[in-house]
C-alpha atoms as a PDB file:
ATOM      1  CA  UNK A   1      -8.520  38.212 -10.233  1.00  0.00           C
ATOM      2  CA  UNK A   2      -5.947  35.763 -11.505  1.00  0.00           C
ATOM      3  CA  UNK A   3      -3.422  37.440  -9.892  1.00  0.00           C
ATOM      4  CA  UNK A   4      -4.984  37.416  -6.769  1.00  0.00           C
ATOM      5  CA  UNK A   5      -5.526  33.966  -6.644  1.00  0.00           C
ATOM      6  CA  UNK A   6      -1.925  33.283  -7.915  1.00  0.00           C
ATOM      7  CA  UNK A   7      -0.069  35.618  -4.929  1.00  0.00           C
ATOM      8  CA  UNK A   8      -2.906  33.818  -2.427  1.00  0.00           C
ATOM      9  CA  UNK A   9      -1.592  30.385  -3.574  1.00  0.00           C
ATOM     10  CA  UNK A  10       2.294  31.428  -3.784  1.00  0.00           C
ATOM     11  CA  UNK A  11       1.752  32.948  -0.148  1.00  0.00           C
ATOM     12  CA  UNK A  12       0.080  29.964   0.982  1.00  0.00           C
ATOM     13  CA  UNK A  13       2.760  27.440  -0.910  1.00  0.00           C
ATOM     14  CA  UNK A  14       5.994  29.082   0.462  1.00  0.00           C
ATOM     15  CA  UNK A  15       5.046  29.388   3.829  1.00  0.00           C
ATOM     16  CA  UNK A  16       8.212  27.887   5.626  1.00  0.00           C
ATOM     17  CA  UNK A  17       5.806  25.956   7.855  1.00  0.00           C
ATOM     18  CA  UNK A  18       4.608  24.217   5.184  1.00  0.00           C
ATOM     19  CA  UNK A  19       8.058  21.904   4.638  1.00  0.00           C
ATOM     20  CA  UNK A  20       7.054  20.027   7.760  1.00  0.00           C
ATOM     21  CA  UNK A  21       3.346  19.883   7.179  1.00  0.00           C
ATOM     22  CA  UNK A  22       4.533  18.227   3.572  1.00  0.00           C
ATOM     23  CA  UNK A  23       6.597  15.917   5.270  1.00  0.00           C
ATOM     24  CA  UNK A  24       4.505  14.793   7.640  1.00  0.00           C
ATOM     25  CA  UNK A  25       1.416  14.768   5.381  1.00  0.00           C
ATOM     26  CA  UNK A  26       3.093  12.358   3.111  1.00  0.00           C
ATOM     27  CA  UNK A  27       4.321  10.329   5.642  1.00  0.00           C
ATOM     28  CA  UNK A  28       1.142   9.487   7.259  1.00  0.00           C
ATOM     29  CA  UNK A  29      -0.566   9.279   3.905  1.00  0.00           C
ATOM     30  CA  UNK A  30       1.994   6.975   2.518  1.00  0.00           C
ATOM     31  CA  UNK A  31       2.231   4.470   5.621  1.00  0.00           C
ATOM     32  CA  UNK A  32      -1.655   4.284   5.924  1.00  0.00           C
ATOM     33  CA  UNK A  33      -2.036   3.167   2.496  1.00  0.00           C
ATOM     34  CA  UNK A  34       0.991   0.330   2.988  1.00  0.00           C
ATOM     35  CA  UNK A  35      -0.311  -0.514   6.363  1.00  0.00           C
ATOM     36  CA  UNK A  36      -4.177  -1.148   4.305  1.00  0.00           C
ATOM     37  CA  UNK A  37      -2.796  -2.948   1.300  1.00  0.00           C
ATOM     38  CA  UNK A  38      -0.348  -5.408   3.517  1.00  0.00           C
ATOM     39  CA  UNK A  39      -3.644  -5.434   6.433  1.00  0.00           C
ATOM     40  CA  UNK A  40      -5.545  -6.844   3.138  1.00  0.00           C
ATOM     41  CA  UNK A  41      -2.842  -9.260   2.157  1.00  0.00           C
ATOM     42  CA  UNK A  42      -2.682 -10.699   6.027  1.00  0.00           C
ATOM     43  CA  UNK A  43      -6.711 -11.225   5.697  1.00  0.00           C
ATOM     44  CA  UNK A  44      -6.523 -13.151   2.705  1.00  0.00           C
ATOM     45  CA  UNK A  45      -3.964 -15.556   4.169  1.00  0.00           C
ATOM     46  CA  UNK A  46      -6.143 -15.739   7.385  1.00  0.00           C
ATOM     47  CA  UNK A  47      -9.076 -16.872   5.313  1.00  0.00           C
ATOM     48  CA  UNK A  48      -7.741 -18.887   3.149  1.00  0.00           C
ATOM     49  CA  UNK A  49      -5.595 -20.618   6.091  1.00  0.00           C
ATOM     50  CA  UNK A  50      -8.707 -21.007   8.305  1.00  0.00           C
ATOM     51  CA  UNK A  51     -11.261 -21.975   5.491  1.00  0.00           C
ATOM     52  CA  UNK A  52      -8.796 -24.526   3.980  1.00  0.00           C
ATOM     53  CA  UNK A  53      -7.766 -28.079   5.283  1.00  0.00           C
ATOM     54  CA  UNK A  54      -3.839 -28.748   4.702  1.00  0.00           C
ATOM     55  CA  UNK A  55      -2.083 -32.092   4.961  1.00  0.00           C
ATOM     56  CA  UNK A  56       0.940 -30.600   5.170  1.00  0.00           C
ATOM     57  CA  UNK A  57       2.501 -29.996   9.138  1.00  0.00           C
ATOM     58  CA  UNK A  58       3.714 -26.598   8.721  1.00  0.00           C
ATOM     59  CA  UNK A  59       0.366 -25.139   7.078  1.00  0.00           C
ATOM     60  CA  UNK A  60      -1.129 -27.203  10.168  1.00  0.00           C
ATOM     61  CA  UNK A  61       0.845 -25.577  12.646  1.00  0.00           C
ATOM     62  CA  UNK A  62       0.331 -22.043  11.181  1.00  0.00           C
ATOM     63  CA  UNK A  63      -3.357 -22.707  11.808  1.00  0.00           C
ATOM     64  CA  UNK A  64      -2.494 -23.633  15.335  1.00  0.00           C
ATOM     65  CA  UNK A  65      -0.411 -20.127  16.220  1.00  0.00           C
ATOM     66  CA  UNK A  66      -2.448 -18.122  13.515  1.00  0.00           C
ATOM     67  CA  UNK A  67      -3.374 -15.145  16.143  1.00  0.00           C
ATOM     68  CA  UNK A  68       0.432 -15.367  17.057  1.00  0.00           C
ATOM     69  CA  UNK A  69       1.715 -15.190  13.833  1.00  0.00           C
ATOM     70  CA  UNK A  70      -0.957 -12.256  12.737  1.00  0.00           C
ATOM     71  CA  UNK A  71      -0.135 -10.363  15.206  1.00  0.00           C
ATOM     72  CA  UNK A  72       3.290 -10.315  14.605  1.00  0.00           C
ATOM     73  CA  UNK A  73       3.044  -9.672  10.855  1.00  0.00           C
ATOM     74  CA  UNK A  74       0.949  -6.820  11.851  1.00  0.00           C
ATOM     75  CA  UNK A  75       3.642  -5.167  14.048  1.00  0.00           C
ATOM     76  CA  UNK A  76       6.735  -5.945  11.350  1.00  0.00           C
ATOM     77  CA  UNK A  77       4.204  -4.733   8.609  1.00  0.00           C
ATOM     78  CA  UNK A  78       3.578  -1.361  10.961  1.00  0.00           C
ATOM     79  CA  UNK A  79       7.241  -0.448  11.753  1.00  0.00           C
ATOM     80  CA  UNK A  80       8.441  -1.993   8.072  1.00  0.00           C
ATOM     81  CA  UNK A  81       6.240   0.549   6.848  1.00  0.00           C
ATOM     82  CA  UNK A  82       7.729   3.388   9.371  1.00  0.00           C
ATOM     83  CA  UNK A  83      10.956   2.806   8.092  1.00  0.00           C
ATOM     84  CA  UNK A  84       9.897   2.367   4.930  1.00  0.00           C
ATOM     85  CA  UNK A  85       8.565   6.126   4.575  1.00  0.00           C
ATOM     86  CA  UNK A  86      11.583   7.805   6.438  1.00  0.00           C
ATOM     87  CA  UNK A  87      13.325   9.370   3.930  1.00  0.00           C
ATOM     88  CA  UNK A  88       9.973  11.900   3.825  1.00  0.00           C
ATOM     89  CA  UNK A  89      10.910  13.688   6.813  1.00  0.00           C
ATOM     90  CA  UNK A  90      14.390  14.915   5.226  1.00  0.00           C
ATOM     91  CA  UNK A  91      12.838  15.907   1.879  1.00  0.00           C
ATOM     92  CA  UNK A  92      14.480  19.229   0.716  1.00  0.00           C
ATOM     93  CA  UNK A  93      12.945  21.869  -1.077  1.00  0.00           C
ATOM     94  CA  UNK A  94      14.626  23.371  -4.037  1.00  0.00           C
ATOM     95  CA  UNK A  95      13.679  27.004  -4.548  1.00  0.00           C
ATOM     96  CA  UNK A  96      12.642  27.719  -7.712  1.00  0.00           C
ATOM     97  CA  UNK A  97      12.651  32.150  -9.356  1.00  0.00           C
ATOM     98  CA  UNK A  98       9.931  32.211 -11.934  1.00  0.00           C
ATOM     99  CA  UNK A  99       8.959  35.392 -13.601  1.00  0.00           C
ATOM    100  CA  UNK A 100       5.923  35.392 -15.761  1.00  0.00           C
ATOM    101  CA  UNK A 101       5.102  38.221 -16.631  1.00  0.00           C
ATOM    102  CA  UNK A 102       8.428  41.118 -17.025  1.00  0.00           C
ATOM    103  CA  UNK A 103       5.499  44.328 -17.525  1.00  0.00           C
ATOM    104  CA  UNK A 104       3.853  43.478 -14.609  1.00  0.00           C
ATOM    105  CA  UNK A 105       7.013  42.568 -12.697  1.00  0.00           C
ATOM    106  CA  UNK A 106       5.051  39.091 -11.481  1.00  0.00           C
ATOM    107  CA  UNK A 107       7.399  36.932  -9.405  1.00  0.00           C
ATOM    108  CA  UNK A 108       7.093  33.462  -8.425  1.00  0.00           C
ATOM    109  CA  UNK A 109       9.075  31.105  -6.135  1.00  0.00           C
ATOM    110  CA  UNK A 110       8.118  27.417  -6.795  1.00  0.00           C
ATOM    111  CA  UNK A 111       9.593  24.875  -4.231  1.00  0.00           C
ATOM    112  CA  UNK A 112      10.262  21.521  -5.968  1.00  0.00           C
ATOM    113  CA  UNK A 113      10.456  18.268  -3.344  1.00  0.00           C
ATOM    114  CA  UNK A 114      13.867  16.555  -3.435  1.00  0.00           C
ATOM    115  CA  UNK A 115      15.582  13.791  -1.564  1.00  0.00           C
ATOM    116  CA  UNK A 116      18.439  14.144   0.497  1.00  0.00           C
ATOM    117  CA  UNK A 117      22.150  12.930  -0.640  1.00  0.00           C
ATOM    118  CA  UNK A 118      22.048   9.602   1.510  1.00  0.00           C
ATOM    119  CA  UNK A 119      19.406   8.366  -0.631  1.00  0.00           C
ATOM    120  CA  UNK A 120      19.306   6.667  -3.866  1.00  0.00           C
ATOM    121  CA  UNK A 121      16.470   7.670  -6.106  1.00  0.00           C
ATOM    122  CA  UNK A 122      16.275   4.793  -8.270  1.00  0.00           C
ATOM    123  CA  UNK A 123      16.289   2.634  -6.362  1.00  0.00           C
ATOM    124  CA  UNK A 124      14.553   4.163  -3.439  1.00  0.00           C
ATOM    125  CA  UNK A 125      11.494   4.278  -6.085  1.00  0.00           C
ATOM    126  CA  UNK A 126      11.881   0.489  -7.371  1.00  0.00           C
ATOM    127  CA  UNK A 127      11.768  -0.948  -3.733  1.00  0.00           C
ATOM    128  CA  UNK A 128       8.892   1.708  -2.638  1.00  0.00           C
ATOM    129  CA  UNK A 129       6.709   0.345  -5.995  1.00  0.00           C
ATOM    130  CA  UNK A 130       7.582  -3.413  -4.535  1.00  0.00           C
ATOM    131  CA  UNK A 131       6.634  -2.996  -0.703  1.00  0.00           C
ATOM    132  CA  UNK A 132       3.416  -0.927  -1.538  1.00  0.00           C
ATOM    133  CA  UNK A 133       1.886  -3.110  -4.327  1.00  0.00           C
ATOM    134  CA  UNK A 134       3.649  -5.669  -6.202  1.00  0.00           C
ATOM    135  CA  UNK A 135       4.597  -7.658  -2.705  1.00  0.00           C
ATOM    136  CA  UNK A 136       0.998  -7.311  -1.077  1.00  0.00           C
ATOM    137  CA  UNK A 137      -0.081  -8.606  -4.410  1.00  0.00           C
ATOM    138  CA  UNK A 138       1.847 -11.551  -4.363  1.00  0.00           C
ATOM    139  CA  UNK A 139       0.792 -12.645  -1.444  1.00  0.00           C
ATOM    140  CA  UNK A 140      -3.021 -12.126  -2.100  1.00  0.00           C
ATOM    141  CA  UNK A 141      -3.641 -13.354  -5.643  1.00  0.00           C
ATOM    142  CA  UNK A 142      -2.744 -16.455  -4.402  1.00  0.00           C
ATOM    143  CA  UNK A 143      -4.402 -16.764  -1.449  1.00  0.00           C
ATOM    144  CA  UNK A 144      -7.350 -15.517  -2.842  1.00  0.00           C
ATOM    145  CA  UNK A 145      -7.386 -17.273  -5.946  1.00  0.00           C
ATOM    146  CA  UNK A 146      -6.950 -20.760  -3.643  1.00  0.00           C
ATOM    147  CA  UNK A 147     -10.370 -19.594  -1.952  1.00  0.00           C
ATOM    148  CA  UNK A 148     -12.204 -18.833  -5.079  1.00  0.00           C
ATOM    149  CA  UNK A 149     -11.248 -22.627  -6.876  1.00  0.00           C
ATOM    150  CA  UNK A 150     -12.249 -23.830  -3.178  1.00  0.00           C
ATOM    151  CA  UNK A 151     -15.646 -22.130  -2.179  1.00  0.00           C
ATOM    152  CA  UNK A 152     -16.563 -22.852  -6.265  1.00  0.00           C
ATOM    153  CA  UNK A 153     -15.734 -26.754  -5.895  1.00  0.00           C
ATOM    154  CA  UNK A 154     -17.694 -27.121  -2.259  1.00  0.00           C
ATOM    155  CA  UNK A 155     -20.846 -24.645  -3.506  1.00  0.00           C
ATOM    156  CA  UNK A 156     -20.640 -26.925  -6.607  1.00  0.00           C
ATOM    157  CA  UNK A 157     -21.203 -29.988  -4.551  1.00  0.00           C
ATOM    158  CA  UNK A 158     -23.239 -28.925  -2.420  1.00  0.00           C
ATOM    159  CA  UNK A 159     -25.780 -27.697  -4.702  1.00  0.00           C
ATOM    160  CA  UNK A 160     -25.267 -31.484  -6.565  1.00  0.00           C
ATOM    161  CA  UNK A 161     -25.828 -33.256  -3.521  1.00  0.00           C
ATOM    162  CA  UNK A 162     -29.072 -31.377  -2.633  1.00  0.00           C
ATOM    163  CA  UNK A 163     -30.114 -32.375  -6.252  1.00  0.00           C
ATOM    164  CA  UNK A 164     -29.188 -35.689  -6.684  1.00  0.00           C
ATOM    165  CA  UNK A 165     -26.900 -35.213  -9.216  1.00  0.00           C
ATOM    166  CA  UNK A 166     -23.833 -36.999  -7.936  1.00  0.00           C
ATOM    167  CA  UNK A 167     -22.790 -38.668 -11.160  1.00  0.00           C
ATOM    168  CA  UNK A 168     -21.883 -35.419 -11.986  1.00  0.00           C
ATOM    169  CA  UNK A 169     -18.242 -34.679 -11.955  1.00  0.00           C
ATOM    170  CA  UNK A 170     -16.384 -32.200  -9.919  1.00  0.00           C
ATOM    171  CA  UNK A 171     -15.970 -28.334 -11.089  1.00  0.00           C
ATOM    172  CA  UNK A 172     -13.185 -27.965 -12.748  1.00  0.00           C
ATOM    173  CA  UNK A 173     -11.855 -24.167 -12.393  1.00  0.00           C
END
């Protein structure tokens, strides 16, 4: 039965339909995740922009072109991540012989995903690590962290005001 299963897998794994299926596959999985992580870093700049009061005049003219200025981030986030994810399409497959079993004369060809020439591994992986997480995450710890210390401070004083308690002082987080 083991067998079986093994030649229905290797069958089903070396089909040489399956290199652009791969491709694709990863693609579209890769880019959806980078498009939701950066679409969850954009929100928590919109909140924290619209939520917030800023003295300053260039936080006060974001808030003035915010729809402008989304939408653009969310069409340089979109293609950013298109290009981003490229190099997918020109993986090549490196054929791998492996024979398990000599008695039984079991074969197996295992294809191992590689990148092509043109790109540098190293640091192809070092700036894929920063776009997907470590940049979305700089940009919404921040953000987020602003609205937290905010919504606890005006929460805090409202619930002293509706109890009298102004001699209180502020919440300090």
């Amino acid at each position: 039965m083991k067998d079986l299963q093994r030649s229905v897998w290797a069958g089903v794994l070396c089909r040489p339909d399956l290199h652009f299926f791969f491709c694709v596959f990863l693609f579209m999985c890769l880019s959806s995740n980078s498009v939701s992580f950066w679409c969850v870093s954009w929100q928590s700049i919109l909140y924290c922009v619209r939520v917030l009061s800023f003295s300053s005049i260039l936080f006060r003219a974001i808030k003035m072109n915010l729809s402008t200025i989304l939408n653009v981030a969310l069409l340089v986030t979109l293609l950013t991540s298109c290009v981003m994810f490229t190099p997918f399409f020109y993986l090549n497959f490196q054929t791998k012989i492996l024979v398990l079993n000599v008695t039984e004369k079991a074969v197996y060809a295992i294809k191992k995903p590689l990148f092509p020439v043109w790109v540098n591994v190293n640091g192809y992986v070092v700036t894929f690590i920063c776009y997907l997480t470590l940049m979305p995450s700089a940009v919404m710890l921040p953000t987020s962290l602003r609205m937290v210390v905010y919504l606890c401070r005006h929460s805090w004083s409202l619930q002293r005001k509706e109890s009298g308690w102004s001699h209180v002082k502020d919440c300090i987080i």
